[in-house]
C-alpha atoms as a PDB file:
ATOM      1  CA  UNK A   1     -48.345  22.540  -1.915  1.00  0.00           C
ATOM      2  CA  UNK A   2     -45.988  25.315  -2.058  1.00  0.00           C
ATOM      3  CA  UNK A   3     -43.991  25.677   1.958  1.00  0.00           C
ATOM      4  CA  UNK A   4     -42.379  28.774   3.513  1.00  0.00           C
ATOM      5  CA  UNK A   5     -40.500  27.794   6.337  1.00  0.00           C
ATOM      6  CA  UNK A   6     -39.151  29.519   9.850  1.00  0.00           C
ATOM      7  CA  UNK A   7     -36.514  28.831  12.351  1.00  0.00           C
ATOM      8  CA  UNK A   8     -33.321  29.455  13.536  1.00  0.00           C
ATOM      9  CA  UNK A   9     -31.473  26.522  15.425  1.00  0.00           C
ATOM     10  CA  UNK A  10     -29.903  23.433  14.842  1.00  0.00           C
ATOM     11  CA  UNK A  11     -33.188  21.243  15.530  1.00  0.00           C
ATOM     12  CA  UNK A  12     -34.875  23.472  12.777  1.00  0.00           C
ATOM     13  CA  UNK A  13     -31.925  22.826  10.356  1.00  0.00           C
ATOM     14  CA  UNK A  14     -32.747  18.920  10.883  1.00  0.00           C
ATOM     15  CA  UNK A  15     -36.814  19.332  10.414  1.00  0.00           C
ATOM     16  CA  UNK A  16     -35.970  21.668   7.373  1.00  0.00           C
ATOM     17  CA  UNK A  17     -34.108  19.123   5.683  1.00  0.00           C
ATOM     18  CA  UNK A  18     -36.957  16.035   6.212  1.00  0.00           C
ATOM     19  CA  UNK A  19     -39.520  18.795   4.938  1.00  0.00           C
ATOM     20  CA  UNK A  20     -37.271  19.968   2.202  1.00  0.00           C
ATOM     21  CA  UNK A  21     -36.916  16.297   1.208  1.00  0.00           C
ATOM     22  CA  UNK A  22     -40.904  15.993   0.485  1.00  0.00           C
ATOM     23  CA  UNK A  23     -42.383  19.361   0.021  1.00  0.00           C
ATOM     24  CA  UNK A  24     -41.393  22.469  -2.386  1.00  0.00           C
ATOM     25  CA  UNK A  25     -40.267  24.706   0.050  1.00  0.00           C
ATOM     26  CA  UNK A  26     -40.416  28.279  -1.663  1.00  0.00           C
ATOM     27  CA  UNK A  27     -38.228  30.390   1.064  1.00  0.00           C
ATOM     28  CA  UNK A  28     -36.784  29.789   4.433  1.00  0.00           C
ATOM     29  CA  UNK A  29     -36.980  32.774   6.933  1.00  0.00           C
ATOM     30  CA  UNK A  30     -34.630  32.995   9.992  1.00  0.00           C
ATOM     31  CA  UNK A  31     -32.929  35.764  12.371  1.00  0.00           C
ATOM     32  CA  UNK A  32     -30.134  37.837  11.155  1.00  0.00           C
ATOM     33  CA  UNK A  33     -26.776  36.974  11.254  1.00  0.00           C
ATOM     34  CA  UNK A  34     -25.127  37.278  14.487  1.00  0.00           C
ATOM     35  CA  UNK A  35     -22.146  38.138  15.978  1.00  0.00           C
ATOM     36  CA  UNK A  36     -20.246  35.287  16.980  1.00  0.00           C
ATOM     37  CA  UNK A  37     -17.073  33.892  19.316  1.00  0.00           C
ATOM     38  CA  UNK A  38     -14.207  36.056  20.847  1.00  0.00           C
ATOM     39  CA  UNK A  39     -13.915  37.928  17.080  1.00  0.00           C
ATOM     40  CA  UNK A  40     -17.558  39.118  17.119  1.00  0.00           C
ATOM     41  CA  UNK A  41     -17.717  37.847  13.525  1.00  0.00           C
ATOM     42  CA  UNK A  42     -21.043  37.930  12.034  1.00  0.00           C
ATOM     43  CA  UNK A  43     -22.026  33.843  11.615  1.00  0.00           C
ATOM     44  CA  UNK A  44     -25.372  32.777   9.841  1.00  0.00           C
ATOM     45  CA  UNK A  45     -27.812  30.639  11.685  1.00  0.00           C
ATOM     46  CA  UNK A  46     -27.873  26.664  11.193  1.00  0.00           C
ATOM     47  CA  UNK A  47     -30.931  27.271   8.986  1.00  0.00           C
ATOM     48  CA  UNK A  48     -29.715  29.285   6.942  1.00  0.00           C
ATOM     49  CA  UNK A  49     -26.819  27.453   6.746  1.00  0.00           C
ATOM     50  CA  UNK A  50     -28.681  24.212   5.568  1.00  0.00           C
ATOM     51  CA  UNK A  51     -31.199  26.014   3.522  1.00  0.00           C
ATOM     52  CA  UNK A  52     -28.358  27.353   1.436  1.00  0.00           C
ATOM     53  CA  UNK A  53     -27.241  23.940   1.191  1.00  0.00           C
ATOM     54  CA  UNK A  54     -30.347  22.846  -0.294  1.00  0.00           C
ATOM     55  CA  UNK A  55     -30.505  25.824  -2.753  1.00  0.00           C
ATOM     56  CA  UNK A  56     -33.543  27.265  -0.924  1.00  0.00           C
ATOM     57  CA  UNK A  57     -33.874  31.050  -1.377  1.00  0.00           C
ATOM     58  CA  UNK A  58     -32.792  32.603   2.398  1.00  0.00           C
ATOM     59  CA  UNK A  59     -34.912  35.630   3.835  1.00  0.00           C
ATOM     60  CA  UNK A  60     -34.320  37.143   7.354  1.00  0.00           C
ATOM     61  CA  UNK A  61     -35.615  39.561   9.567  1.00  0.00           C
ATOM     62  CA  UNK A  62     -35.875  40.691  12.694  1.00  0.00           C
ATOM     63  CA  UNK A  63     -39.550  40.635  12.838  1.00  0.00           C
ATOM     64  CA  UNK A  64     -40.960  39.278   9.990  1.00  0.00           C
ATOM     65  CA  UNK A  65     -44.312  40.373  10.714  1.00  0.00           C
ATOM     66  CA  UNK A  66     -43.384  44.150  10.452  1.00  0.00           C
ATOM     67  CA  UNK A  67     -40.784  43.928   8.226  1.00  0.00           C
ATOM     68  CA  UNK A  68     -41.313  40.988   5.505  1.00  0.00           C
ATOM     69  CA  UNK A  69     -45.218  41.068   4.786  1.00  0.00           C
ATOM     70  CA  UNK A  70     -45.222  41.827   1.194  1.00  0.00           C
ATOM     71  CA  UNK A  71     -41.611  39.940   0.323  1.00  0.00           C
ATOM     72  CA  UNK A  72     -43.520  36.806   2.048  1.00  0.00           C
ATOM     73  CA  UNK A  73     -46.554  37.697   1.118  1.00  0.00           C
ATOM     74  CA  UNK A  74     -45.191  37.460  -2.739  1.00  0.00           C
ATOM     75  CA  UNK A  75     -43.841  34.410  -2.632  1.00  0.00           C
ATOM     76  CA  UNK A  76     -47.518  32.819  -2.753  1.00  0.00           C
ATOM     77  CA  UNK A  77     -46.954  30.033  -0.073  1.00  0.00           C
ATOM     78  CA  UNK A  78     -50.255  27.529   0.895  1.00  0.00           C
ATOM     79  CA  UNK A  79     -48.743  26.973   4.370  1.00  0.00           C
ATOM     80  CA  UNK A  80     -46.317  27.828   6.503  1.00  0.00           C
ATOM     81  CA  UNK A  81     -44.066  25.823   8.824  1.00  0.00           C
ATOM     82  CA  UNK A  82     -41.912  27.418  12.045  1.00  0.00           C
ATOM     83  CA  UNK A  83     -39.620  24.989  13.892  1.00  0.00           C
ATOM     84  CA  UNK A  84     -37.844  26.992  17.377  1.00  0.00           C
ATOM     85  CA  UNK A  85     -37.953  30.129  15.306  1.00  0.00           C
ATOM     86  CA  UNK A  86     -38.233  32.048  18.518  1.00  0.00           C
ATOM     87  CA  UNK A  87     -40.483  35.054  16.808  1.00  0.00           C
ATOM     88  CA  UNK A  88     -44.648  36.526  17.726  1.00  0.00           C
ATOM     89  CA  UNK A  89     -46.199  35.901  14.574  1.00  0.00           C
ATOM     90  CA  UNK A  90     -48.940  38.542  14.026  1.00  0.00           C
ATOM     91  CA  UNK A  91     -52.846  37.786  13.076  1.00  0.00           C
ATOM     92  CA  UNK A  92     -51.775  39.686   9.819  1.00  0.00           C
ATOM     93  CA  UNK A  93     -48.995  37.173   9.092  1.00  0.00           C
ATOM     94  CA  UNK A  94     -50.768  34.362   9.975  1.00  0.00           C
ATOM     95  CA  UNK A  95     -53.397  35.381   7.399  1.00  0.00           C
ATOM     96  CA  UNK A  96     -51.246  35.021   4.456  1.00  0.00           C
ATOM     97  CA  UNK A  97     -51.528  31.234   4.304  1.00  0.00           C
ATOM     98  CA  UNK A  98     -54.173  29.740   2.972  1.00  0.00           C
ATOM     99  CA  UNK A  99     -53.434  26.756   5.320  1.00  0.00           C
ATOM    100  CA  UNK A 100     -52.382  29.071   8.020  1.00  0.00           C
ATOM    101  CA  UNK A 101     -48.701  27.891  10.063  1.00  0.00           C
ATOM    102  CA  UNK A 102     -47.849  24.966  11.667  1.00  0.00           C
ATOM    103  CA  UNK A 103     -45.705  24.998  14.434  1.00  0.00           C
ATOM    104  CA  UNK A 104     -43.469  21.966  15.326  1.00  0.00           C
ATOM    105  CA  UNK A 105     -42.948  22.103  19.049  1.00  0.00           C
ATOM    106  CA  UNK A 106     -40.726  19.788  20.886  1.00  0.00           C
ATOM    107  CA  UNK A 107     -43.007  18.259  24.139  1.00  0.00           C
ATOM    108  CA  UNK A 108     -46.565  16.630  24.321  1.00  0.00           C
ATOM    109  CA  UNK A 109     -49.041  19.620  24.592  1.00  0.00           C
ATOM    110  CA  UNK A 110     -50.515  20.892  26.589  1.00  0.00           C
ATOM    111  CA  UNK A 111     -47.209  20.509  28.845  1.00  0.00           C
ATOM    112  CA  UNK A 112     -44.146  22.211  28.755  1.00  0.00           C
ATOM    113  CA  UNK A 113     -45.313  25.563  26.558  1.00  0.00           C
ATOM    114  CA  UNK A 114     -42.981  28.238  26.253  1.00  0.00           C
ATOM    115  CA  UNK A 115     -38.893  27.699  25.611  1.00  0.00           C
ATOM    116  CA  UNK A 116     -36.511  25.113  26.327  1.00  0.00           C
ATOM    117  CA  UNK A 117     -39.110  22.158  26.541  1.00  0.00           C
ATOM    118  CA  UNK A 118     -36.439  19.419  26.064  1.00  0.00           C
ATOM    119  CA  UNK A 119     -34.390  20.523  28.771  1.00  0.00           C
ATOM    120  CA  UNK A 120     -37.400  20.740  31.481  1.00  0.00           C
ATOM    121  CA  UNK A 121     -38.661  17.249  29.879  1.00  0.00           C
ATOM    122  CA  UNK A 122     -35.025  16.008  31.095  1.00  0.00           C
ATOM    123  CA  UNK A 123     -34.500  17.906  34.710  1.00  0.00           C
ATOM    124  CA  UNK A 124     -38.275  17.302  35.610  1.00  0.00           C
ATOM    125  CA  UNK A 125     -37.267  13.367  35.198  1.00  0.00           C
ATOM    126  CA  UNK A 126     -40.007  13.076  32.845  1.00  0.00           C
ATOM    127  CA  UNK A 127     -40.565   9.118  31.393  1.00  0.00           C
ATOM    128  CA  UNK A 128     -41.499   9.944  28.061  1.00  0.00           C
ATOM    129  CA  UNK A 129     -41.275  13.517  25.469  1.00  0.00           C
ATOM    130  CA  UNK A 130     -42.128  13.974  21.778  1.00  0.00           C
ATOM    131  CA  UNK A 131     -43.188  16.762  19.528  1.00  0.00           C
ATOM    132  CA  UNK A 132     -46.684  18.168  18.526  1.00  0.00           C
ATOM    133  CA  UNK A 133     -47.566  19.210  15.289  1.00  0.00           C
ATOM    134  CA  UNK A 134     -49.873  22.552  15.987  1.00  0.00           C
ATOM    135  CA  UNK A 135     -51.516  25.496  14.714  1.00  0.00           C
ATOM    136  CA  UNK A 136     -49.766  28.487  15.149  1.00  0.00           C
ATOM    137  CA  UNK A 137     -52.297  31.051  17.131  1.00  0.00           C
ATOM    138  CA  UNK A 138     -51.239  34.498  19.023  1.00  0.00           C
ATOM    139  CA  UNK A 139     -51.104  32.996  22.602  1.00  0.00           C
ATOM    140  CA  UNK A 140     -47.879  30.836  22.590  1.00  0.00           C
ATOM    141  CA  UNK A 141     -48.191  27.240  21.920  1.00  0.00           C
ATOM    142  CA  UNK A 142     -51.751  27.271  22.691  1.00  0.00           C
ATOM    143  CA  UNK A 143     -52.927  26.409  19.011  1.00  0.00           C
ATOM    144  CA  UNK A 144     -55.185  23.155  18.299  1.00  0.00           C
ATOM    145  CA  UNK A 145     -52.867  19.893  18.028  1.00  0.00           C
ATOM    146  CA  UNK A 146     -53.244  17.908  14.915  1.00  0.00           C
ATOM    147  CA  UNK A 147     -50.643  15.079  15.576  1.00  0.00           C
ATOM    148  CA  UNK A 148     -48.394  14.061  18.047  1.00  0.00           C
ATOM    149  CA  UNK A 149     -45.518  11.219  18.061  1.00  0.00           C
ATOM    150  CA  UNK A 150     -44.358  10.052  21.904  1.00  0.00           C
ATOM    151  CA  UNK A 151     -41.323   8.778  22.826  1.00  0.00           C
ATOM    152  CA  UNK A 152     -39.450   7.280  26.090  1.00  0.00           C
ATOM    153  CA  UNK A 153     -36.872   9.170  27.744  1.00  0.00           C
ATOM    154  CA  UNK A 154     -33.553   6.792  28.553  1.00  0.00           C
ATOM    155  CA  UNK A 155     -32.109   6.552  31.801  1.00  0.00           C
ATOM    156  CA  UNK A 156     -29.331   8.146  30.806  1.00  0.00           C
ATOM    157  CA  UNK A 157     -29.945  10.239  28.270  1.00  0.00           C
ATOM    158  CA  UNK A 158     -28.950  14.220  28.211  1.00  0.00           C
ATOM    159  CA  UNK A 159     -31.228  17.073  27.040  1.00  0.00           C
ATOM    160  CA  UNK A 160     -28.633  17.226  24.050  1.00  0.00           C
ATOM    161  CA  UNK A 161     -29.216  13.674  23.186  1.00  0.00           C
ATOM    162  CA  UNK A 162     -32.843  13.859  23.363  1.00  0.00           C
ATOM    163  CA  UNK A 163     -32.931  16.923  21.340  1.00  0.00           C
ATOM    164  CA  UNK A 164     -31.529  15.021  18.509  1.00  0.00           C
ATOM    165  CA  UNK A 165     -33.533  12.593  18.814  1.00  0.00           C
ATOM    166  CA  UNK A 166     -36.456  14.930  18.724  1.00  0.00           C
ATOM    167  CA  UNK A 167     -35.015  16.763  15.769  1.00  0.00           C
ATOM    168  CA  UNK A 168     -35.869  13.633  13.579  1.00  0.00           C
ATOM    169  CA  UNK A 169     -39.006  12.641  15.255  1.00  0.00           C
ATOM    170  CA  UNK A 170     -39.989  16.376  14.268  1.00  0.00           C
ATOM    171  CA  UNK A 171     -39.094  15.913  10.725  1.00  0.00           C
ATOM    172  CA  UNK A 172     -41.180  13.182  10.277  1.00  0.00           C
ATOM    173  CA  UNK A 173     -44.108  14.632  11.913  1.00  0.00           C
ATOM    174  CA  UNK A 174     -44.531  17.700  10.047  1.00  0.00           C
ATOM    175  CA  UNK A 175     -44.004  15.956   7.243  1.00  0.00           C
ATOM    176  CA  UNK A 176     -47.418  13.399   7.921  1.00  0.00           C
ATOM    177  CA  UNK A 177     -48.906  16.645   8.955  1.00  0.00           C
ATOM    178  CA  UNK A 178     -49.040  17.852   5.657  1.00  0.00           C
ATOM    179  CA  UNK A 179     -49.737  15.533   4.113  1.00  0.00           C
ATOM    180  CA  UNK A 180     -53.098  15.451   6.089  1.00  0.00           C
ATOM    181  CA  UNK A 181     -53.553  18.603   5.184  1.00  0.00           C
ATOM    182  CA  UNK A 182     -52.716  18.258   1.383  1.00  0.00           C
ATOM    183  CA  UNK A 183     -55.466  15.658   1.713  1.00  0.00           C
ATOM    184  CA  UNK A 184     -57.789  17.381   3.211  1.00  0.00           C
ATOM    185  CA  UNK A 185     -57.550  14.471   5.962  1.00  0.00           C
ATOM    186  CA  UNK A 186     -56.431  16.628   9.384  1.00  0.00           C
ATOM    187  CA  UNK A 187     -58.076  16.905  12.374  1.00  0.00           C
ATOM    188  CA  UNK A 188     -57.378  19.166  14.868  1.00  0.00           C
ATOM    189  CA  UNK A 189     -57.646  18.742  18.511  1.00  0.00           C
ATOM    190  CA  UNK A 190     -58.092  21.694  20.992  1.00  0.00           C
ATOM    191  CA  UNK A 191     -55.686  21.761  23.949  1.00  0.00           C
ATOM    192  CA  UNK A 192     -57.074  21.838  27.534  1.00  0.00           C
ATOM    193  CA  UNK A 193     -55.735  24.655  29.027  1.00  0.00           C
ATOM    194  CA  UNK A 194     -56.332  23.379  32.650  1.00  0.00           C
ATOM    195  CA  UNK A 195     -53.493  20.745  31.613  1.00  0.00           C
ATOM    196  CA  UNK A 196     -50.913  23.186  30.417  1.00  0.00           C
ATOM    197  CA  UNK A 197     -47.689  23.843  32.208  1.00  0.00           C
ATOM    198  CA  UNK A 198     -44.776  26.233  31.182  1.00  0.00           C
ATOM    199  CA  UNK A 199     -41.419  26.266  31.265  1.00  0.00           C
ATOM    200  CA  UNK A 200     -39.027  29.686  30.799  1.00  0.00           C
ATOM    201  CA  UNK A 201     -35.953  29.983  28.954  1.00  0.00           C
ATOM    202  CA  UNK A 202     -32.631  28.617  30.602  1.00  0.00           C
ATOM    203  CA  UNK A 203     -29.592  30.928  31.056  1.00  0.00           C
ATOM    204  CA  UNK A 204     -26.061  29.934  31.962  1.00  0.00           C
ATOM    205  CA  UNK A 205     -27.115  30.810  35.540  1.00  0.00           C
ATOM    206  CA  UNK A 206     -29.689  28.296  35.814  1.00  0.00           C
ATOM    207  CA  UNK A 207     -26.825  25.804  36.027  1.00  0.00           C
ATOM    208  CA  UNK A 208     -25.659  26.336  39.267  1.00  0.00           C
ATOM    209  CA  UNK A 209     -26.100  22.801  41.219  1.00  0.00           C
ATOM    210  CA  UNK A 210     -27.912  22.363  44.727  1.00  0.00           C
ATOM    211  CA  UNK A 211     -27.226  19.853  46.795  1.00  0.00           C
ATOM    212  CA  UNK A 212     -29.965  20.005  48.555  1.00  0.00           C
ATOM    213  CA  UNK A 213     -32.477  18.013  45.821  1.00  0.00           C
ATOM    214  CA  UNK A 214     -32.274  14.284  46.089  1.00  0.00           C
ATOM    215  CA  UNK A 215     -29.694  12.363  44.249  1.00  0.00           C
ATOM    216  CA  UNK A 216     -32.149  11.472  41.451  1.00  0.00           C
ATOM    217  CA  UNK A 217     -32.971  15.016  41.270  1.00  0.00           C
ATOM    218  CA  UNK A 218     -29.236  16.040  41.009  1.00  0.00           C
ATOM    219  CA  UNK A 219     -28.728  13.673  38.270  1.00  0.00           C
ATOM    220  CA  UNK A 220     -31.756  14.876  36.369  1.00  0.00           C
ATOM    221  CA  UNK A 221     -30.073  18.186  36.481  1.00  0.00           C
ATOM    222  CA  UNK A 222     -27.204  17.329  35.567  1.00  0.00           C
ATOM    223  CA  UNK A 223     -28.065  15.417  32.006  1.00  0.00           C
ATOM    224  CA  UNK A 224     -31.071  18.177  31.771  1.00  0.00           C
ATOM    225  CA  UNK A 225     -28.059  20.534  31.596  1.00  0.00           C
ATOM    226  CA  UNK A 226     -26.022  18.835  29.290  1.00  0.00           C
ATOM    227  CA  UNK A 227     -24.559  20.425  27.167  1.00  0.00           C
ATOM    228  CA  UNK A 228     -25.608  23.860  27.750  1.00  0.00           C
ATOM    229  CA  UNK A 229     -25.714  25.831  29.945  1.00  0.00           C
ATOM    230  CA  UNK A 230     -24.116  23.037  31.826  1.00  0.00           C
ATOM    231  CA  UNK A 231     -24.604  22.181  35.756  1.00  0.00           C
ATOM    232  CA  UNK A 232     -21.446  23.465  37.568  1.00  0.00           C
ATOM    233  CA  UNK A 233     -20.173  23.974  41.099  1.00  0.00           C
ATOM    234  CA  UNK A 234     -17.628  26.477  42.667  1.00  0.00           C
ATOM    235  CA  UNK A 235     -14.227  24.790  43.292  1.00  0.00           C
ATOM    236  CA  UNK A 236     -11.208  27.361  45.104  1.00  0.00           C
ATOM    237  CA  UNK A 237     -13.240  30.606  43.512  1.00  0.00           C
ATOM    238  CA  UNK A 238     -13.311  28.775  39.796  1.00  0.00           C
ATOM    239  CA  UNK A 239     -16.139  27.060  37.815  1.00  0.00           C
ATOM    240  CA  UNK A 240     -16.305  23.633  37.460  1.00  0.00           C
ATOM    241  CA  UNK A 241     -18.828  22.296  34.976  1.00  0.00           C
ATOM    242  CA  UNK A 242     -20.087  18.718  36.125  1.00  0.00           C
ATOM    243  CA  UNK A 243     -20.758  16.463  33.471  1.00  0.00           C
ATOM    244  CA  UNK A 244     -21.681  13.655  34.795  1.00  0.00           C
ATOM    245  CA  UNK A 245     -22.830  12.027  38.544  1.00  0.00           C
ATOM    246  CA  UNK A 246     -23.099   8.164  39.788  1.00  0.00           C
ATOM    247  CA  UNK A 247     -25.077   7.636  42.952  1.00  0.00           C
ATOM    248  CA  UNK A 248     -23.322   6.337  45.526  1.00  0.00           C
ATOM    249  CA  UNK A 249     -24.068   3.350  47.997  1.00  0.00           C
ATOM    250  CA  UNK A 250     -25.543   4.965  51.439  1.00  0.00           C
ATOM    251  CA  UNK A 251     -23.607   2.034  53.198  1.00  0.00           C
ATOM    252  CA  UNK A 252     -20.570   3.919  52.658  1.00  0.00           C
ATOM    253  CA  UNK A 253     -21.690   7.235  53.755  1.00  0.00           C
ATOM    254  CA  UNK A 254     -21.038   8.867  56.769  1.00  0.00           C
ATOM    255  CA  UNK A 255     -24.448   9.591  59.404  1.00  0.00           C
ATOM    256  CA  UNK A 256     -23.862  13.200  59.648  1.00  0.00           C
ATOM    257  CA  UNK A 257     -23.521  14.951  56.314  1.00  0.00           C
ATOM    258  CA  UNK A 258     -24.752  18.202  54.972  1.00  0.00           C
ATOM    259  CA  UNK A 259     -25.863  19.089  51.101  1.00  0.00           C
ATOM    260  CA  UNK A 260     -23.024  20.272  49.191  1.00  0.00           C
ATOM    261  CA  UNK A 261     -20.559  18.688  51.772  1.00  0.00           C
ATOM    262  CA  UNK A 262     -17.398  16.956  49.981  1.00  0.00           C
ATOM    263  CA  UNK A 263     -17.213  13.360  51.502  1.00  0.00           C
ATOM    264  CA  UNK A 264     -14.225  11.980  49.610  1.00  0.00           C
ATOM    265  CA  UNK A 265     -11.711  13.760  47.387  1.00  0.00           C
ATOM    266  CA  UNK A 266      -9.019  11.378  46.704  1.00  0.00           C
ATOM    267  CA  UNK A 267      -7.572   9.918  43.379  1.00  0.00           C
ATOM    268  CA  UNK A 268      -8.210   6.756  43.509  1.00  0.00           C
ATOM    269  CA  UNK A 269     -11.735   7.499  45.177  1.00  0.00           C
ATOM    270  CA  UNK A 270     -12.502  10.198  43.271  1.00  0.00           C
ATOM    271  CA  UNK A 271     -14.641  13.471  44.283  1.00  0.00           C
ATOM    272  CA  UNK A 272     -18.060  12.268  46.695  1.00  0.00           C
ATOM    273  CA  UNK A 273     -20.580  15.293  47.619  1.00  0.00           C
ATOM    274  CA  UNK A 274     -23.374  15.516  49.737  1.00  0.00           C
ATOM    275  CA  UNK A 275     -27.285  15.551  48.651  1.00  0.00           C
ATOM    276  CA  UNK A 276     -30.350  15.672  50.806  1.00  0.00           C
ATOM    277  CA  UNK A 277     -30.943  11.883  50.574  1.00  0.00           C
ATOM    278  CA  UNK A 278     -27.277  10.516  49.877  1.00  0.00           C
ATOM    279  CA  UNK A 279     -24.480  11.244  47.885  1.00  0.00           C
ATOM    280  CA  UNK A 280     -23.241  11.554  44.231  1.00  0.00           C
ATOM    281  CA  UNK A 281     -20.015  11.176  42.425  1.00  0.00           C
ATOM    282  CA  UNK A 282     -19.327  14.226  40.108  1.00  0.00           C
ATOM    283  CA  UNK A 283     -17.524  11.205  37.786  1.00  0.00           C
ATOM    284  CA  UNK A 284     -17.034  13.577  34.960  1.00  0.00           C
ATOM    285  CA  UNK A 285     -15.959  17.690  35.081  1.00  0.00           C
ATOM    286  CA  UNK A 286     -14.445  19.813  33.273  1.00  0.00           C
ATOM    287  CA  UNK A 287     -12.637  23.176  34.977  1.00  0.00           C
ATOM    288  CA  UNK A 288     -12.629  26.330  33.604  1.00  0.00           C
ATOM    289  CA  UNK A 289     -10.187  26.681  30.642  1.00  0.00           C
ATOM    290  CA  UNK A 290      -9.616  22.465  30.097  1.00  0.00           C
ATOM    291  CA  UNK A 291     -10.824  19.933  28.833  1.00  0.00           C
ATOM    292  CA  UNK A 292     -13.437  17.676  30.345  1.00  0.00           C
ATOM    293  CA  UNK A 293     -12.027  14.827  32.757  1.00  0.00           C
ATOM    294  CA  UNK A 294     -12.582  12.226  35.100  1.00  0.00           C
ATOM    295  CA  UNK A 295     -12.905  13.460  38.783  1.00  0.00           C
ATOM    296  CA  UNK A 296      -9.668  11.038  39.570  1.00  0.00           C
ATOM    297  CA  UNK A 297      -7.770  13.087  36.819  1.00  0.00           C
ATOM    298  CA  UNK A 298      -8.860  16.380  37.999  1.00  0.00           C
ATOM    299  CA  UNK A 299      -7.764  15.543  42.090  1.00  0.00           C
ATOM    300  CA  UNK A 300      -4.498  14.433  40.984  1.00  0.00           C
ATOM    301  CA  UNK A 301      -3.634  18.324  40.611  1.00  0.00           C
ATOM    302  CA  UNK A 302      -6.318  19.828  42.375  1.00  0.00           C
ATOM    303  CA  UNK A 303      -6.776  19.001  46.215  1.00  0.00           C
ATOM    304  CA  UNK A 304      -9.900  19.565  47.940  1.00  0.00           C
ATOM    305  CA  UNK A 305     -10.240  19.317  51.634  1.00  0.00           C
ATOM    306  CA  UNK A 306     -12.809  16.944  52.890  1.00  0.00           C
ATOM    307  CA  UNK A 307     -15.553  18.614  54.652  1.00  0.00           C
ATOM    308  CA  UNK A 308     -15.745  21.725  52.489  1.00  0.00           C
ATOM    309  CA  UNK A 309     -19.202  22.509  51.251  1.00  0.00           C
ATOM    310  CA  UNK A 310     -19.221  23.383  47.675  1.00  0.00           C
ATOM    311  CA  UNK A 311     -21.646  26.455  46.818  1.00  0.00           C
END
């Protein structure tokens, strides 16, 4: 069965390789080249990157279904796979497959539709994620599931960590997915649409902490964040991107306290703030410019006046 595959990011890079591995991939599509760090420089995608790697022929577009009908249409693929590829694919496109397109999304449909699933799995302090193996229709994510593969969320894991994790588990599962389909073996299950939640895209603003959600809440965030945008707070006018947060013991904390409130900001202490139902540790930062440190580190040449609230 002859594959044309779509994406863009890293996590497709990892699902294109498992595929790769099994399947005769005929072409890999992905976004233009964009510019790039403080020289603008033009730099490929991580698909294309890794579908060079694996000798697989490169095509890209900004919208493949206006511009790349025919050149796709030519290459005489029986399915087609997109993995975070990030474009509409038209009825027209669609068409073109025999098998249609399968669409490896990373969260357990019906919940979390729409962009950065792994992210909201991570801040919503969901127990367990996974991917879904789905048909690709023209309302987003709404196709019929034909497989799904579940996994627990760890206590401490970050968005970033999970989405490696997810990566793999993606790889495999498009992977049994056609092979059900090779077969003639898949079965596809209709979504409920009374079930189905969605979550936007997050920008670099999103990160901004509040101290007013509970301390479980602020370290959902804060891994949910991790690595980008990053959670950060305001320190002196600057950003300060907060890594990582311990709870600390309400025994120690003071009665009277407001969200956002710096209880202790001492070296060997290190830097205590405020929630609505106790108080976190911002453990690990890293200030604009530097390098990422412990909060002990950072006080040593940065003082902070206990009793400031941090915005």
């Amino acid at each position: 069965m002859k594959v044309l595959f779509l994406g863009t990011p890293d996590f497709s890079a990892v699902v294109l390789r498992a595929l790769a591995a099994k399947f005769d991939v005929v072409a890999a599509v992905t976004n233009p080249d964009r510019p790039s760090g403080r020289g603008y420089a033009l730099r490929p995608s991580p698909l294309k990157e890794c579908a060079a790697s694996l000798g697989i022929p490169v095509l890209q577009y900004e919208k493949v279904s206006r511009e790349g009908i025919d050149e796709v249409a030519a290459l005489g693929a029986d399915i087609a796979v997109t993995a975070a590829f990030g474009q509409i694919l038209s009825e027209k496109f669609i068409s073109l497959f025999p098998h249609g397109v399968l669409n490896v999304h990373a969260s357990l449909l019906p919940r979390y539709r729409g962009a950065s699933p792994i992210q909201w799995a991570v801040l919503n302090g969901d127990e367990y994620s996974g991917v879904s193996i789905m048909r690709t229709v023209r309302e987003v994510d709404a196709g019929d599931v034909l497989l799904q593969k579940k996994v627990r969320i760890g206590e401490r894991e970050t968005a970033g960590e999970l989405f490696d994790r997810l990566a793999v588990l993606g790889g495999e599962a498009i992977c049994e997915a056609l092979s059900l389909v090779e077969s003639g073996a898949a079965v596809y299950t209709p979504q409920n649409p009374a079930e189905a939640t969605f979550c936007h895209f997050i920008t670099k603003a999103d990160g901004k902490m509040d101290f007013r959600k509970t301390v479980r809440q602020t370290d959902c965030f804060v891994r949910g964040m991790s690595p980008w945008p990053s959670a950060y707070v305001i320190i002196g006018g600057k950003r300060v991107k907060v890594l990582e947060t311990t709870e600390c013991d309400n025994d120690d904390l003071p009665t009277s306290r407001t969200p956002g409130e710096v209880l202790t900001a001492d070296p060997a202490l290190g830097l205590t703030v405020a929630c609505a139902d106790g108080a976190v540790r911002l453990c690990r930062i890293q200030p604009e410019g530097k390098a990422a440190m412990s909060d002990c580190d950072y006080l040593r040449g940065n003082r902070i006046a206990v009793g400031t609230v941090l915005e």
